[in-house]
C-alpha atoms as a PDB file:
ATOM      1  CA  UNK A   1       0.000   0.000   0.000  1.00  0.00           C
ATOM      2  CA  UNK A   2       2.515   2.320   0.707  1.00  0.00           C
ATOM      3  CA  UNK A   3       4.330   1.823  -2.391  1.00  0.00           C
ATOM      4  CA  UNK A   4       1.357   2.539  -4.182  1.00  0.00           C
ATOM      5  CA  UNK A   5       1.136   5.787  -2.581  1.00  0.00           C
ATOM      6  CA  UNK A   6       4.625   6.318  -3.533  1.00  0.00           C
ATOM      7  CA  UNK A   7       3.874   6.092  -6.816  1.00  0.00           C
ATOM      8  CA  UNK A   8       1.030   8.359  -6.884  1.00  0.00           C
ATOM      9  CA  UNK A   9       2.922  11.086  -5.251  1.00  0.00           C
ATOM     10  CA  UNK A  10       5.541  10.353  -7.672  1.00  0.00           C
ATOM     11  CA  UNK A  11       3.367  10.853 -10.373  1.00  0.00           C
ATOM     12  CA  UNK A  12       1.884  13.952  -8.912  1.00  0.00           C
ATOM     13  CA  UNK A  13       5.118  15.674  -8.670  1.00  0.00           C
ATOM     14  CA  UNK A  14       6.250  15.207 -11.849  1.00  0.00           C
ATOM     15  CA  UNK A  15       3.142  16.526 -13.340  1.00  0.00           C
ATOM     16  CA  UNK A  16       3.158  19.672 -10.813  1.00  0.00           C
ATOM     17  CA  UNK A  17       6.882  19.923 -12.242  1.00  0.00           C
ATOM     18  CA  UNK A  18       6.296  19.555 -15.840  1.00  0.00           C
ATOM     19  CA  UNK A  19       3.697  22.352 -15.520  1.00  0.00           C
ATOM     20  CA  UNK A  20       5.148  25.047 -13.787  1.00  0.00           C
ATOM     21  CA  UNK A  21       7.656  25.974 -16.884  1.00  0.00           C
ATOM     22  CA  UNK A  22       4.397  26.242 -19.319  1.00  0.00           C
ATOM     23  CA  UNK A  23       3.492  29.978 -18.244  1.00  0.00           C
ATOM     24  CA  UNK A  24       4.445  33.096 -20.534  1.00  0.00           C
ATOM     25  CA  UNK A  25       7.705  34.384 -19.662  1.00  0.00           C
ATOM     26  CA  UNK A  26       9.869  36.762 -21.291  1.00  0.00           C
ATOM     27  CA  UNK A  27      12.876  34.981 -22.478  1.00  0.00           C
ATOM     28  CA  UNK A  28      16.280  37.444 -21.068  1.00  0.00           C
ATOM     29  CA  UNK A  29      18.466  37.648 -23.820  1.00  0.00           C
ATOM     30  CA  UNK A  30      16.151  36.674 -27.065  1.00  0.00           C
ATOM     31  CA  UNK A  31      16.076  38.597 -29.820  1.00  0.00           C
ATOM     32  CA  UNK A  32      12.938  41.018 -30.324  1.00  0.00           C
ATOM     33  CA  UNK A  33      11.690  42.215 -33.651  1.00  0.00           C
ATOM     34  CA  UNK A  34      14.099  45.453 -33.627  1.00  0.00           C
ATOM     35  CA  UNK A  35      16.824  43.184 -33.699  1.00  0.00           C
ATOM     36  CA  UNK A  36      15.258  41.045 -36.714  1.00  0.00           C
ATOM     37  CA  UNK A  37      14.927  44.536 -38.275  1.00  0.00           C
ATOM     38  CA  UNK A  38      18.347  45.745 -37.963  1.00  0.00           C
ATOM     39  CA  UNK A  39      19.632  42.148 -39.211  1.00  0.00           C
ATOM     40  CA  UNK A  40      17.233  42.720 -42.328  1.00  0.00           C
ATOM     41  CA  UNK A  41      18.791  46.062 -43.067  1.00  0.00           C
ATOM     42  CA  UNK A  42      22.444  45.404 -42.615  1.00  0.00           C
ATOM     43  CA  UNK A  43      21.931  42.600 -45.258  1.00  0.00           C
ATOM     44  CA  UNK A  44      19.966  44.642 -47.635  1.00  0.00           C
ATOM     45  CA  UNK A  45      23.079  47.032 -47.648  1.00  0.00           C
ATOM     46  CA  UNK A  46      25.358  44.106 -47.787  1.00  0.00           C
ATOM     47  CA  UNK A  47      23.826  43.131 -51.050  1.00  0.00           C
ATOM     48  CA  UNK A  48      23.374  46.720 -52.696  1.00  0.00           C
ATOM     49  CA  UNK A  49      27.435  47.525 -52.214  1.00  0.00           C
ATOM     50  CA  UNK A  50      28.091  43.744 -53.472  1.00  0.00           C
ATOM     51  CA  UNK A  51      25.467  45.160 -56.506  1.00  0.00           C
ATOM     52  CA  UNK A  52      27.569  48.132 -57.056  1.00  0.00           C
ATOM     53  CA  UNK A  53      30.683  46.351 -56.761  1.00  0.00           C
ATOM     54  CA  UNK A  54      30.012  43.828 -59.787  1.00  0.00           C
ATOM     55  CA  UNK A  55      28.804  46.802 -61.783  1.00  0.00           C
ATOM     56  CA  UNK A  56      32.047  48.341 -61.115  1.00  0.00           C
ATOM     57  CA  UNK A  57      33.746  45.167 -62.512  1.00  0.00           C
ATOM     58  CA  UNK A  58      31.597  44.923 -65.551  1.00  0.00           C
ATOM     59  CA  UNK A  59      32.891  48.487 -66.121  1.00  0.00           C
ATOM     60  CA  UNK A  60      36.321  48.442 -65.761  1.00  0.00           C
ATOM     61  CA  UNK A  61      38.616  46.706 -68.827  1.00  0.00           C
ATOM     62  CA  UNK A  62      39.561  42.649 -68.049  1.00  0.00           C
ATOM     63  CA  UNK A  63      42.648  42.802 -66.008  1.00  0.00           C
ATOM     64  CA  UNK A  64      45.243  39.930 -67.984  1.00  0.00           C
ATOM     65  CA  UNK A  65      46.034  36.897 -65.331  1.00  0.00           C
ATOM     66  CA  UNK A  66      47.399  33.576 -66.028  1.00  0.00           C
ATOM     67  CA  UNK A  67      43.877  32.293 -65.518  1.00  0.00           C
ATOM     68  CA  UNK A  68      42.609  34.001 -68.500  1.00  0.00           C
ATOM     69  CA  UNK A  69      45.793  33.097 -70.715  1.00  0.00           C
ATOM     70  CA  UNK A  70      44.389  29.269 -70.345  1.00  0.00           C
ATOM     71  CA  UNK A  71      41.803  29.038 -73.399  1.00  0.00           C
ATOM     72  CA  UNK A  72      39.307  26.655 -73.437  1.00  0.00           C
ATOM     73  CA  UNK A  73      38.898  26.285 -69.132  1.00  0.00           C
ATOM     74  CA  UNK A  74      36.379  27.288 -67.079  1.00  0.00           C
ATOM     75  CA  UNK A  75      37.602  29.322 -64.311  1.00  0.00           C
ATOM     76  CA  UNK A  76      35.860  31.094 -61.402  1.00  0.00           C
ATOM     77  CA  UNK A  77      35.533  34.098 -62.611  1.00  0.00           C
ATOM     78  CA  UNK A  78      33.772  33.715 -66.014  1.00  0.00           C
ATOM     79  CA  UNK A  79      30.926  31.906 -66.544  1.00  0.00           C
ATOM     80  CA  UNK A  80      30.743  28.329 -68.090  1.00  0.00           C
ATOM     81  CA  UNK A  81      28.592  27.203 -71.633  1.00  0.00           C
ATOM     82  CA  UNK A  82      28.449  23.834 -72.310  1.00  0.00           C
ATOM     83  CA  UNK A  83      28.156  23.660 -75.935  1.00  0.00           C
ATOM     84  CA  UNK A  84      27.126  19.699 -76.997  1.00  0.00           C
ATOM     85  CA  UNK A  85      27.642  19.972 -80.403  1.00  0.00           C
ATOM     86  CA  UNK A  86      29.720  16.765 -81.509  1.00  0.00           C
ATOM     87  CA  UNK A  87      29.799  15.357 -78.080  1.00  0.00           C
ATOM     88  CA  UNK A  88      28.311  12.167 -77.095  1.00  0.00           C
ATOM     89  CA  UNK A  89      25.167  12.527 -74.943  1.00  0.00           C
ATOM     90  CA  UNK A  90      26.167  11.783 -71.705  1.00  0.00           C
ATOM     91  CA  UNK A  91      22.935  10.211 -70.355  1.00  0.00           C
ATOM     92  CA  UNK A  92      22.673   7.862 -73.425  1.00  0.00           C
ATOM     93  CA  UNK A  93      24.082   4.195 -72.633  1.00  0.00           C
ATOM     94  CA  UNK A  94      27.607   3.541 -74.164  1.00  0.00           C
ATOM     95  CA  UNK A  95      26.302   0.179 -75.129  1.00  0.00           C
ATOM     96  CA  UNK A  96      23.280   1.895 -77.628  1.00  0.00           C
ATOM     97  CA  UNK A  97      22.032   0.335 -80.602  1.00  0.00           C
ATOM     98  CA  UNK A  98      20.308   2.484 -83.234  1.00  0.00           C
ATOM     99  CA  UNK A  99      18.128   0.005 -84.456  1.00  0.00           C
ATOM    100  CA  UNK A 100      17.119   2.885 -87.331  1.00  0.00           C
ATOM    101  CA  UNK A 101      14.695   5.761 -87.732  1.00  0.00           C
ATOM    102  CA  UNK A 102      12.615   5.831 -84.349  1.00  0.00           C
ATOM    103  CA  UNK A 103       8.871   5.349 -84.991  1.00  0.00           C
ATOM    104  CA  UNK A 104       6.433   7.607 -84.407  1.00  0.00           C
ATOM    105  CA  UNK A 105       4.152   7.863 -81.561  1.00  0.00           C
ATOM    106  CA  UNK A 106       0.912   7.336 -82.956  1.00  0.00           C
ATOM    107  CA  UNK A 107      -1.049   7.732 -79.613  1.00  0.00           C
ATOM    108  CA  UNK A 108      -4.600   6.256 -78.695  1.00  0.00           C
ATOM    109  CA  UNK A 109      -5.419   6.368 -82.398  1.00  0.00           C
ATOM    110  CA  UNK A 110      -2.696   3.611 -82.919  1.00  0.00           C
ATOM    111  CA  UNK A 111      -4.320   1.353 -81.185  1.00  0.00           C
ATOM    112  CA  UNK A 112      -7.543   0.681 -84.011  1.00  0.00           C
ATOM    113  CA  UNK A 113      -7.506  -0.657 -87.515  1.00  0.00           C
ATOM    114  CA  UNK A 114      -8.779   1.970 -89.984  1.00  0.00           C
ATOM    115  CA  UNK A 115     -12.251   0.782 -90.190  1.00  0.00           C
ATOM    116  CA  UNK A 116     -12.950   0.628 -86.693  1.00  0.00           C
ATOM    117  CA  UNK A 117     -12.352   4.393 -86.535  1.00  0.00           C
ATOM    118  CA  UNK A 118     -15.495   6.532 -87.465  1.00  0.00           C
ATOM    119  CA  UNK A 119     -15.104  10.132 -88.919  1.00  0.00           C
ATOM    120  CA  UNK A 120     -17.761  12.347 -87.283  1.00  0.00           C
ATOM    121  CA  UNK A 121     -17.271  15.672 -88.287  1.00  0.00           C
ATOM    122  CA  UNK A 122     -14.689  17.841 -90.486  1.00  0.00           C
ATOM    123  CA  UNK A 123     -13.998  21.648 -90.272  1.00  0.00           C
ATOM    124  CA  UNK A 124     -13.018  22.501 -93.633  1.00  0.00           C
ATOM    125  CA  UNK A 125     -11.030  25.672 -94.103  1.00  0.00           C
ATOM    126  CA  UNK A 126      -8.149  25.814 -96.805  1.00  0.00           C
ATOM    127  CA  UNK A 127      -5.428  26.773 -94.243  1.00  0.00           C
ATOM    128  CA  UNK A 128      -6.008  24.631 -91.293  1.00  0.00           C
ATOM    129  CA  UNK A 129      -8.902  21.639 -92.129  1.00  0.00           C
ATOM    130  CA  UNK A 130      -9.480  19.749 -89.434  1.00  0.00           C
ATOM    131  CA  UNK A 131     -11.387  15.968 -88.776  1.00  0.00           C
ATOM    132  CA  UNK A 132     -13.351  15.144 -85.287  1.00  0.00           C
ATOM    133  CA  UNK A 133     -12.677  11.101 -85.682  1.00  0.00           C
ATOM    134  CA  UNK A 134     -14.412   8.524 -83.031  1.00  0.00           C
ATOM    135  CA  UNK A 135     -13.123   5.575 -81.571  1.00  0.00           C
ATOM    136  CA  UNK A 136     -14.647   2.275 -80.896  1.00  0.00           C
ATOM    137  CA  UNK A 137     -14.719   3.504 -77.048  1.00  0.00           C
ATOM    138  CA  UNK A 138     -16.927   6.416 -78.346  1.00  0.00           C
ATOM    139  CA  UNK A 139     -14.255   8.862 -77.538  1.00  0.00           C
ATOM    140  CA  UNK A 140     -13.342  11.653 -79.710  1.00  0.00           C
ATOM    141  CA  UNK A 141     -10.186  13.349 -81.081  1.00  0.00           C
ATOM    142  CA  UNK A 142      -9.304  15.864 -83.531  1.00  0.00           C
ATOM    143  CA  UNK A 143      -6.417  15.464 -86.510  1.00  0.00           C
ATOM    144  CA  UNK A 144      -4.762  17.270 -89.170  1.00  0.00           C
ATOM    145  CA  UNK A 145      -2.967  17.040 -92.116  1.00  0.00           C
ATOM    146  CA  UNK A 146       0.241  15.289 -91.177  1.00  0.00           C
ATOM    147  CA  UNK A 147      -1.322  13.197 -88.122  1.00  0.00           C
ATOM    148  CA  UNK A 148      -0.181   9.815 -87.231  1.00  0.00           C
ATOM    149  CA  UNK A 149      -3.617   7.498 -86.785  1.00  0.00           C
ATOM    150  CA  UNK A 150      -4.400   3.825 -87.449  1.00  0.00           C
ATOM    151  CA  UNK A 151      -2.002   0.840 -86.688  1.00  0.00           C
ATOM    152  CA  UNK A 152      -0.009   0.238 -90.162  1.00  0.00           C
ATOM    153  CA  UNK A 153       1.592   3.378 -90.340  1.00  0.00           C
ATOM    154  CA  UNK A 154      -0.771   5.395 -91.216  1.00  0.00           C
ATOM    155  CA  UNK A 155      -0.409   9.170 -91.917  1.00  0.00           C
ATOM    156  CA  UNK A 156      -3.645  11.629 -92.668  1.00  0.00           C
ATOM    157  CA  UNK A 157      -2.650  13.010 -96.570  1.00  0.00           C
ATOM    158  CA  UNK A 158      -5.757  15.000 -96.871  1.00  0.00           C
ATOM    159  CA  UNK A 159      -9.230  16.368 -95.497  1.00  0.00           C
ATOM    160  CA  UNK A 160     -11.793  17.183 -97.485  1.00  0.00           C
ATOM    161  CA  UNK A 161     -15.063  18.784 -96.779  1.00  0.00           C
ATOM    162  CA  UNK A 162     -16.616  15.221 -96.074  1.00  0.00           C
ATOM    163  CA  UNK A 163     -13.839  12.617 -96.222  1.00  0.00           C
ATOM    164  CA  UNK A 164     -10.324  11.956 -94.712  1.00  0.00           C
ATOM    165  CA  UNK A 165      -7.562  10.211 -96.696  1.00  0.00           C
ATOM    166  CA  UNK A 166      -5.047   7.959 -94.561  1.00  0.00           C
ATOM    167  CA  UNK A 167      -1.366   6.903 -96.570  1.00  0.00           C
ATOM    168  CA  UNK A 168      -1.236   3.387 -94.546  1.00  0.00           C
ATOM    169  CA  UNK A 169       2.266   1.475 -94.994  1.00  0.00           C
ATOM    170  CA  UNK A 170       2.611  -1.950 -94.805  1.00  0.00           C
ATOM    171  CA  UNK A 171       5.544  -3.949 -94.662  1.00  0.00           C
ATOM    172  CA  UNK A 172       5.703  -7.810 -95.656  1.00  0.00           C
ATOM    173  CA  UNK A 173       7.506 -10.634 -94.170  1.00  0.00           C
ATOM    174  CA  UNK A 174      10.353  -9.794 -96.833  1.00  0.00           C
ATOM    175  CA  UNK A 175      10.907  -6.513 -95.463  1.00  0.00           C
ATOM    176  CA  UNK A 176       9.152  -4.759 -98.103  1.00  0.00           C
ATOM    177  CA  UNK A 177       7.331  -1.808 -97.686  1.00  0.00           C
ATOM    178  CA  UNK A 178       3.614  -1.102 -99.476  1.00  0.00           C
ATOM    179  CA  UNK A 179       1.357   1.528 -99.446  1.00  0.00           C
ATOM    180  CA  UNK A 180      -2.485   1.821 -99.675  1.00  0.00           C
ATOM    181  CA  UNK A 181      -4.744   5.051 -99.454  1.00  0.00           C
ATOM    182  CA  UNK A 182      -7.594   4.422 -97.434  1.00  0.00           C
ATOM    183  CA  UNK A 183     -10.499   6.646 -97.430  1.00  0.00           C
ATOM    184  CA  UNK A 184     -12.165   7.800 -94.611  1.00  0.00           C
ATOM    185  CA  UNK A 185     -15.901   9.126 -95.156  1.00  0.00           C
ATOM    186  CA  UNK A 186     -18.756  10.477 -93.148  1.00  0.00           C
ATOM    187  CA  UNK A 187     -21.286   7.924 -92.648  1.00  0.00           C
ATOM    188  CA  UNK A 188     -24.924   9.249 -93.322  1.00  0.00           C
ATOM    189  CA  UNK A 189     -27.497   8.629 -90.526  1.00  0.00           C
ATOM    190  CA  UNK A 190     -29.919   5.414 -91.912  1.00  0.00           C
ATOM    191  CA  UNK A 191     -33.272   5.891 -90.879  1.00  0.00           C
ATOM    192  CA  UNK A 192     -36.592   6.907 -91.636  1.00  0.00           C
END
């Protein structure tokens, strides 16, 4: 019993202890905000001589030093341009293949044959025409002239006011390459 009372008082006294240091008091020696102020100001001035100072520099003519008689290295003074013309990209793997031209990305439209893909809708205008196609998924997207879409190859030649033209190129098990032009139309609504 009386160790259990020991314990209690125990407890008591450190939470009478841990409480007493949680009032507001004024810390002696801390800085206050006129001190924060000052330090504010003394490095605003620092910076605007440092300012000055390089203007100075950029003024005055290059003073000749043995650092500047070494062409072609960087030194501390002037600044450094990396210039990777005829250098070997350094992130590229030494062990690279270039398996030829890469191919292009042909995006979500890559992933359908040519007849699977509906054309909906074409804004024809002789500088920029412009084709609203549909998917299978019944989502939409908008080509031009130039536009990868289909999964041979394909390459959108020409839009017309109500008909697309796709170049598709296929390629045999010979390695030989074959083109087709594959039309694109609006289908009519069937009804009555």
């Amino acid at each position: 019993m009386q160790t259990k009372w020991a314990v209690v008082l125990l407890l008591v006294g450190a939470l009478v202890f841990m409480t007493t240091g949680c009032g507001e008091e004024e810390m002696i020696g801390a800085p206050a905000v006129t001190d924060f102020e000052a330090e504010r100001q003394a490095l605003a001035d620092r910076k605007q001589s440092e300012k000055s100072v390089n203007q100075r520099a950029k003024l005055a003519p290059p003073k000749p030093d043995a650092a500047a008689s070494t062409e072609g290295y960087a030194t501390g003074e002037r600044d450094y341009f990396y210039d990777p013309r005829n250098k070997r990209d350094p992130f590229r793997s030494i062990r690279f293949v270039d398996n030829g031209p890469e191919q292009k990305d042909f995006g979500p439209l890559g992933d359908f044959e040519l007849g699977q893909l509906e054309l909906q809708a074409v804004i024809w205008d002789a500088l920029n025409p412009r084709a609203l196609i549909l998917d299978p998924g019944g989502r939409s997207f908008i080509i031009r002239e130039g536009a990868a879409i289909g999964k041979n190859n394909g390459q959108v030649i020409h839009i017309g006011d109500n008909l697309v033209l796709v170049k598709e190129t296929y390629e045999n098990f010979a390695g030989e390459r074959t083109t087709k032009d594959v039309e694109l139309r609006i289908r009519l609504s069937q009804g009555g």
